[in-house]
C-alpha atoms as a PDB file:
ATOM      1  CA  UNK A   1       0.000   0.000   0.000  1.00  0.00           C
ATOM      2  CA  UNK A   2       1.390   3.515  -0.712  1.00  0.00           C
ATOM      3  CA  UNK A   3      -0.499   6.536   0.938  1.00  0.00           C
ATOM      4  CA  UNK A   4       0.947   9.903  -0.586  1.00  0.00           C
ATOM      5  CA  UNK A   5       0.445  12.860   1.875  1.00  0.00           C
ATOM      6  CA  UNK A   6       0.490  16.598   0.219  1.00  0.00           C
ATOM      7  CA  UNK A   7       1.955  18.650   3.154  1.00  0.00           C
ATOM      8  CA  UNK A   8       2.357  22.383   2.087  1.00  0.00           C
ATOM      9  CA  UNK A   9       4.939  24.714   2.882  1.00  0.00           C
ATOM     10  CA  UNK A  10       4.213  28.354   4.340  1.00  0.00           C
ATOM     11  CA  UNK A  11       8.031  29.456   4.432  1.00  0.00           C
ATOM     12  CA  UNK A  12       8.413  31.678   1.356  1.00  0.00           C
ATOM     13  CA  UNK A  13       6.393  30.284  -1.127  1.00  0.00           C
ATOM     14  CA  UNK A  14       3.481  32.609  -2.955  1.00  0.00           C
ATOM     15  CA  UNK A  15       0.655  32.420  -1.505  1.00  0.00           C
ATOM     16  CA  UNK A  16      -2.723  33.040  -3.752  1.00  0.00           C
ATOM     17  CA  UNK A  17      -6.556  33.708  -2.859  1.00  0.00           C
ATOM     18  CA  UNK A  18      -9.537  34.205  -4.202  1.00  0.00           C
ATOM     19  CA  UNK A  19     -10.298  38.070  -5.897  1.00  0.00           C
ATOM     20  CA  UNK A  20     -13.438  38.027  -5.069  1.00  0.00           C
ATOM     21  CA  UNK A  21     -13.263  36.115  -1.902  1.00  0.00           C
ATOM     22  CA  UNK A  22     -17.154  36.922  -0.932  1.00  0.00           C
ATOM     23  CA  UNK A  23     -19.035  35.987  -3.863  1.00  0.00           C
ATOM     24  CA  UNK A  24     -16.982  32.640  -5.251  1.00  0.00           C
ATOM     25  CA  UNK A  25     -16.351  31.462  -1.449  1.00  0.00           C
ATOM     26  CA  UNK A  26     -20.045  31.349  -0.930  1.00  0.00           C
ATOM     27  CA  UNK A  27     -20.876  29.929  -4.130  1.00  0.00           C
ATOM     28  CA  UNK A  28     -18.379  27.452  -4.895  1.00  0.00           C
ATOM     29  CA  UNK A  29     -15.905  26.797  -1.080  1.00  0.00           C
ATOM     30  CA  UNK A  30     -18.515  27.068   1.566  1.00  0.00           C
ATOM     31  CA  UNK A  31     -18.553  23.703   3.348  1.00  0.00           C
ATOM     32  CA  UNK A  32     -22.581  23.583   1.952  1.00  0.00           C
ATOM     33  CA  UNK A  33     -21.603  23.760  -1.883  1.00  0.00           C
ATOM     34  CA  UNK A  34     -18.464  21.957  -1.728  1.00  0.00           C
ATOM     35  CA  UNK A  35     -18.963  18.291  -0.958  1.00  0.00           C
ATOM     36  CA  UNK A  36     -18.491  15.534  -2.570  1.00  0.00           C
ATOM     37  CA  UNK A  37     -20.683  16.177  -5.788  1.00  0.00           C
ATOM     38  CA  UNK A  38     -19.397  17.524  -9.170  1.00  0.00           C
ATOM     39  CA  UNK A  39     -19.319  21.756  -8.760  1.00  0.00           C
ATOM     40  CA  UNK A  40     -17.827  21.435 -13.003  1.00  0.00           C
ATOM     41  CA  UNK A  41     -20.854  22.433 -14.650  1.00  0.00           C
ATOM     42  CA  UNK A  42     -21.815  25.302 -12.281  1.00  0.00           C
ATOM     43  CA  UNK A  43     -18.057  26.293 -11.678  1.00  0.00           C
ATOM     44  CA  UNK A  44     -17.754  29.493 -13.602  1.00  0.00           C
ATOM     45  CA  UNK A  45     -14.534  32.289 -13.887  1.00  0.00           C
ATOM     46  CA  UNK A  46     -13.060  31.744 -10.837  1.00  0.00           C
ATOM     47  CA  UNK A  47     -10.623  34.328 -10.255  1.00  0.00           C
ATOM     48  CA  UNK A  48      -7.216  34.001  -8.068  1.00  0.00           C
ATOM     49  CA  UNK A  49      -4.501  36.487  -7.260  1.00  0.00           C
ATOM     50  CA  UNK A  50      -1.275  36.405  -5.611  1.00  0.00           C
ATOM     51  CA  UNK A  51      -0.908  37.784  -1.679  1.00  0.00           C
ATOM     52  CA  UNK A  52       2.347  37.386  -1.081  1.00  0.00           C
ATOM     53  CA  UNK A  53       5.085  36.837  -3.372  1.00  0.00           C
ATOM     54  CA  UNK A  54       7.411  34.365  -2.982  1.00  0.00           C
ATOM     55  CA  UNK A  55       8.835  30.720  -4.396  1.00  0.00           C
ATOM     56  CA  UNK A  56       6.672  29.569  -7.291  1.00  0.00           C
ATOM     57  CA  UNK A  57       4.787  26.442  -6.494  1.00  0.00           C
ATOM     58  CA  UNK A  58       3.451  23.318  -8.066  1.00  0.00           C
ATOM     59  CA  UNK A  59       1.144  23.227  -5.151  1.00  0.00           C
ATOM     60  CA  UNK A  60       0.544  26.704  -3.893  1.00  0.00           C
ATOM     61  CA  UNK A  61      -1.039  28.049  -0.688  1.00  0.00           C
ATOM     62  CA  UNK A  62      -4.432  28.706  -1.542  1.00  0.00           C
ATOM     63  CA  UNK A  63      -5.891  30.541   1.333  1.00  0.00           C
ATOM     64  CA  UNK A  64     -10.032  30.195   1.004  1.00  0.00           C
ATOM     65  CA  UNK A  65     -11.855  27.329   3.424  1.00  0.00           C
ATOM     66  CA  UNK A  66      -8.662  25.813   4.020  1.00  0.00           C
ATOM     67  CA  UNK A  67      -9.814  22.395   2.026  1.00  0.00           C
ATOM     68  CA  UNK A  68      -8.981  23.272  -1.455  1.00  0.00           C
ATOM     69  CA  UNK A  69      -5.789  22.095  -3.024  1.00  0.00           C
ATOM     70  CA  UNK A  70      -4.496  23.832  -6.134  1.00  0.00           C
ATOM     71  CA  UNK A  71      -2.674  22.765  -8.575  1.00  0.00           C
ATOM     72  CA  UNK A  72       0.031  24.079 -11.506  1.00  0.00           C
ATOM     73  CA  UNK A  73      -1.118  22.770 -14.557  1.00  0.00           C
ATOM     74  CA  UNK A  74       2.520  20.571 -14.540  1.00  0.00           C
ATOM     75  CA  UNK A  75       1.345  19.234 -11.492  1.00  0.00           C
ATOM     76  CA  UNK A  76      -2.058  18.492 -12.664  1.00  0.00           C
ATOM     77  CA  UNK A  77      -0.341  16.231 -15.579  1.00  0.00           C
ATOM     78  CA  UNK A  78       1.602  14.612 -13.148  1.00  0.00           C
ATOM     79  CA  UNK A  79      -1.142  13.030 -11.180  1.00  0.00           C
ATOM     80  CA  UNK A  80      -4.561  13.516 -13.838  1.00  0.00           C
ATOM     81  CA  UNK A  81      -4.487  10.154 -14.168  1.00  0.00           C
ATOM     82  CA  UNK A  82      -4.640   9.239 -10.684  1.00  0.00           C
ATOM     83  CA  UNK A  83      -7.730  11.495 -10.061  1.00  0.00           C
ATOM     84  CA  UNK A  84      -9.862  10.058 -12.379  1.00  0.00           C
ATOM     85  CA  UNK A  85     -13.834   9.520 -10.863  1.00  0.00           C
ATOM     86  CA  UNK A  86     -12.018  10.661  -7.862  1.00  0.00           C
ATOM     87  CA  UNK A  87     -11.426  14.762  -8.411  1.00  0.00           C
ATOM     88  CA  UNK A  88     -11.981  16.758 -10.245  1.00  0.00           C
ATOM     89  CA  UNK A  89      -9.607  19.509 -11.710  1.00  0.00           C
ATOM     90  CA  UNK A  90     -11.467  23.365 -11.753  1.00  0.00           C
ATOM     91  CA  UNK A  91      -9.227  26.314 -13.469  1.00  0.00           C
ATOM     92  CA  UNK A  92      -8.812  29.121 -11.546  1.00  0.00           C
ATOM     93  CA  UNK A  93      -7.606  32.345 -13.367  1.00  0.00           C
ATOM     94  CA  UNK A  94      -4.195  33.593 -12.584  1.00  0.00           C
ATOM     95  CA  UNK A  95      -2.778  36.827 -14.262  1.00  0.00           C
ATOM     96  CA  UNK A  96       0.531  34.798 -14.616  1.00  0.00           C
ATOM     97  CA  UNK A  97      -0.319  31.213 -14.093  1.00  0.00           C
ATOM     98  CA  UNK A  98      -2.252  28.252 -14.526  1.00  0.00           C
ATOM     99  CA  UNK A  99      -3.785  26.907 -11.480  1.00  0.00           C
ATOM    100  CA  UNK A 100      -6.209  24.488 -10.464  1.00  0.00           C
ATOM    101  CA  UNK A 101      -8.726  23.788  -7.801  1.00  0.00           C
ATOM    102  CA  UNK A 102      -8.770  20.257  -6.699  1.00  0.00           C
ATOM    103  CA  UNK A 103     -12.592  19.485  -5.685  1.00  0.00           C
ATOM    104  CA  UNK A 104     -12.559  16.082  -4.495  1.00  0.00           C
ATOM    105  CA  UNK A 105     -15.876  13.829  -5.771  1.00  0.00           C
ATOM    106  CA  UNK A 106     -15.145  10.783  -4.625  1.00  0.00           C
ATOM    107  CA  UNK A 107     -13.999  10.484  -0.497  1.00  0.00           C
ATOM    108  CA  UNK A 108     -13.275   7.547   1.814  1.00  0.00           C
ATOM    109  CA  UNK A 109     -13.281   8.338   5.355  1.00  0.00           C
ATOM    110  CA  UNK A 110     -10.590   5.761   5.689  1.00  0.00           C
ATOM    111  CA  UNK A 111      -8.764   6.594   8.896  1.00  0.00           C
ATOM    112  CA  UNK A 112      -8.728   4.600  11.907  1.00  0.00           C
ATOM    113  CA  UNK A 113      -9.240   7.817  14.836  1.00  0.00           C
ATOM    114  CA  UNK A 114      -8.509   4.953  17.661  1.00  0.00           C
ATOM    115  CA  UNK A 115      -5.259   4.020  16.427  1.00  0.00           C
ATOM    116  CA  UNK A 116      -4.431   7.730  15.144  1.00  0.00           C
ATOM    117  CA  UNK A 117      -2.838  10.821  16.600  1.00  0.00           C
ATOM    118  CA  UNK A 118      -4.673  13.906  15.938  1.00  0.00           C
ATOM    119  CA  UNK A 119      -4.252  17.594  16.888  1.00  0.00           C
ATOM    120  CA  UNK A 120      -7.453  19.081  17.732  1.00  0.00           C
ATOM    121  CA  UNK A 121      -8.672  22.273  18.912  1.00  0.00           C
ATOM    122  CA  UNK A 122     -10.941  22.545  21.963  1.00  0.00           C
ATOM    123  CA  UNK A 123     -13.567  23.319  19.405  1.00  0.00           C
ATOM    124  CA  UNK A 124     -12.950  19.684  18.453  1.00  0.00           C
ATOM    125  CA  UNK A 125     -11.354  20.875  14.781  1.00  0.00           C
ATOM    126  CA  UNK A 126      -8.959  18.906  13.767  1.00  0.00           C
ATOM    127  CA  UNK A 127      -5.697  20.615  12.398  1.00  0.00           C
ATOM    128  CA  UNK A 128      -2.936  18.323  12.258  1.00  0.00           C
ATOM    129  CA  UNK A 129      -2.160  14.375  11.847  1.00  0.00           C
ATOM    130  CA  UNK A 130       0.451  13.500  14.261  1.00  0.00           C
ATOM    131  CA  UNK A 131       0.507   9.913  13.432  1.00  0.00           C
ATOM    132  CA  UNK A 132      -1.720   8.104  10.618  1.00  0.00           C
ATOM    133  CA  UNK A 133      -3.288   4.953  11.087  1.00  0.00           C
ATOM    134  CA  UNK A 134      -5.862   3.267   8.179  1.00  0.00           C
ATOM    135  CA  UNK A 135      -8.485   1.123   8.144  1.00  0.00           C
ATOM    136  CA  UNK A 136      -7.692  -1.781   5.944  1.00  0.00           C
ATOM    137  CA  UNK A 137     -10.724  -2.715   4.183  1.00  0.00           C
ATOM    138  CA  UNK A 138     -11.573   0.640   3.535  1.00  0.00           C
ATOM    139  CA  UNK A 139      -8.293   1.568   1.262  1.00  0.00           C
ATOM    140  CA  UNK A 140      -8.586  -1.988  -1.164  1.00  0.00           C
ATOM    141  CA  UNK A 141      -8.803  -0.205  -4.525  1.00  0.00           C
ATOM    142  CA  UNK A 142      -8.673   3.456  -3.780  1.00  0.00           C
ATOM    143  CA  UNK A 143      -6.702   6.018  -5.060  1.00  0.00           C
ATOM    144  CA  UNK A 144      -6.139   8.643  -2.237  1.00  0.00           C
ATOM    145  CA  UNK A 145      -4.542  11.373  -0.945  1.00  0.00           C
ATOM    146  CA  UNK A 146      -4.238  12.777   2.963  1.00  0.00           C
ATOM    147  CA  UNK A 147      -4.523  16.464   3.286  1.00  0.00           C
ATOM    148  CA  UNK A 148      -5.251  18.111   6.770  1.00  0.00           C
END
């Protein structure tokens, strides 16, 4: 079994967020709208700009719910073909670059809390994985990724 975990970086890479943060968070990264269902047909002009310069990025910080992943389009070819009926790839628009919003379709609440470690707030949030631990059955032909 191979579990790839996509762990961002804060120290002097760009950062990006939404330009109209109000109006495309509610519609499109609200934790309502953005579950597990296809958002491609209504997912419309999307528009992303840098907040702090830095280190270009495959994978750059994305500052909206906190949930999304985005992409460079070189990253997106390198791992398209593991995301198929499992995400879904949305183009955000960039005045420099082309980025993508990962919206997951397909999720598997695969991890085994007993066994795990887990950061949590005293709201009960979690925020950080110390130590993984899976439940077996649940990751027999899957294709995932761990982001937290």
């Amino acid at each position: 079994m191979k579990v790839w975990k996509l762990e961002g970086s804060l120290g002097g890479f760009e950062e990006n967020h939404l330009s109209d943060f109000e109006k495309d968070y509610n519609k499109y990264f609200d934790e309502q709208n953005y579950k597990t269902t296809s958002i491609a047909e209504i997912w419309s002009n999307v528009k992303v700009v840098t907040l702090n310069e830095g280190k270009k990025s495959d994978c750059p910080n994305f500052w909206d719910s906190g949930e999304t992943v985005v992409l460079s389009e070189r990253a997106l070819n390198t791992v398209s073909d593991l995301m198929k009926e499992h995400a879904e790839a949305l183009p955000l628009i960039h005045p420099e670059q082309r980025y993508y919003a990962i919206h997951v379709i397909h999720a598997v609440d695969e991890i085994d809390y007993d066994r795990a470690k887990v950061r949590e707030l005293s709201t009960g949030l979690r925020v950080h994985f110390d130590k993984y631990a899976f439940i077996p059955e649940k990751l027999k032909n899957n294709i995932f990724f761990v982001s937290i």
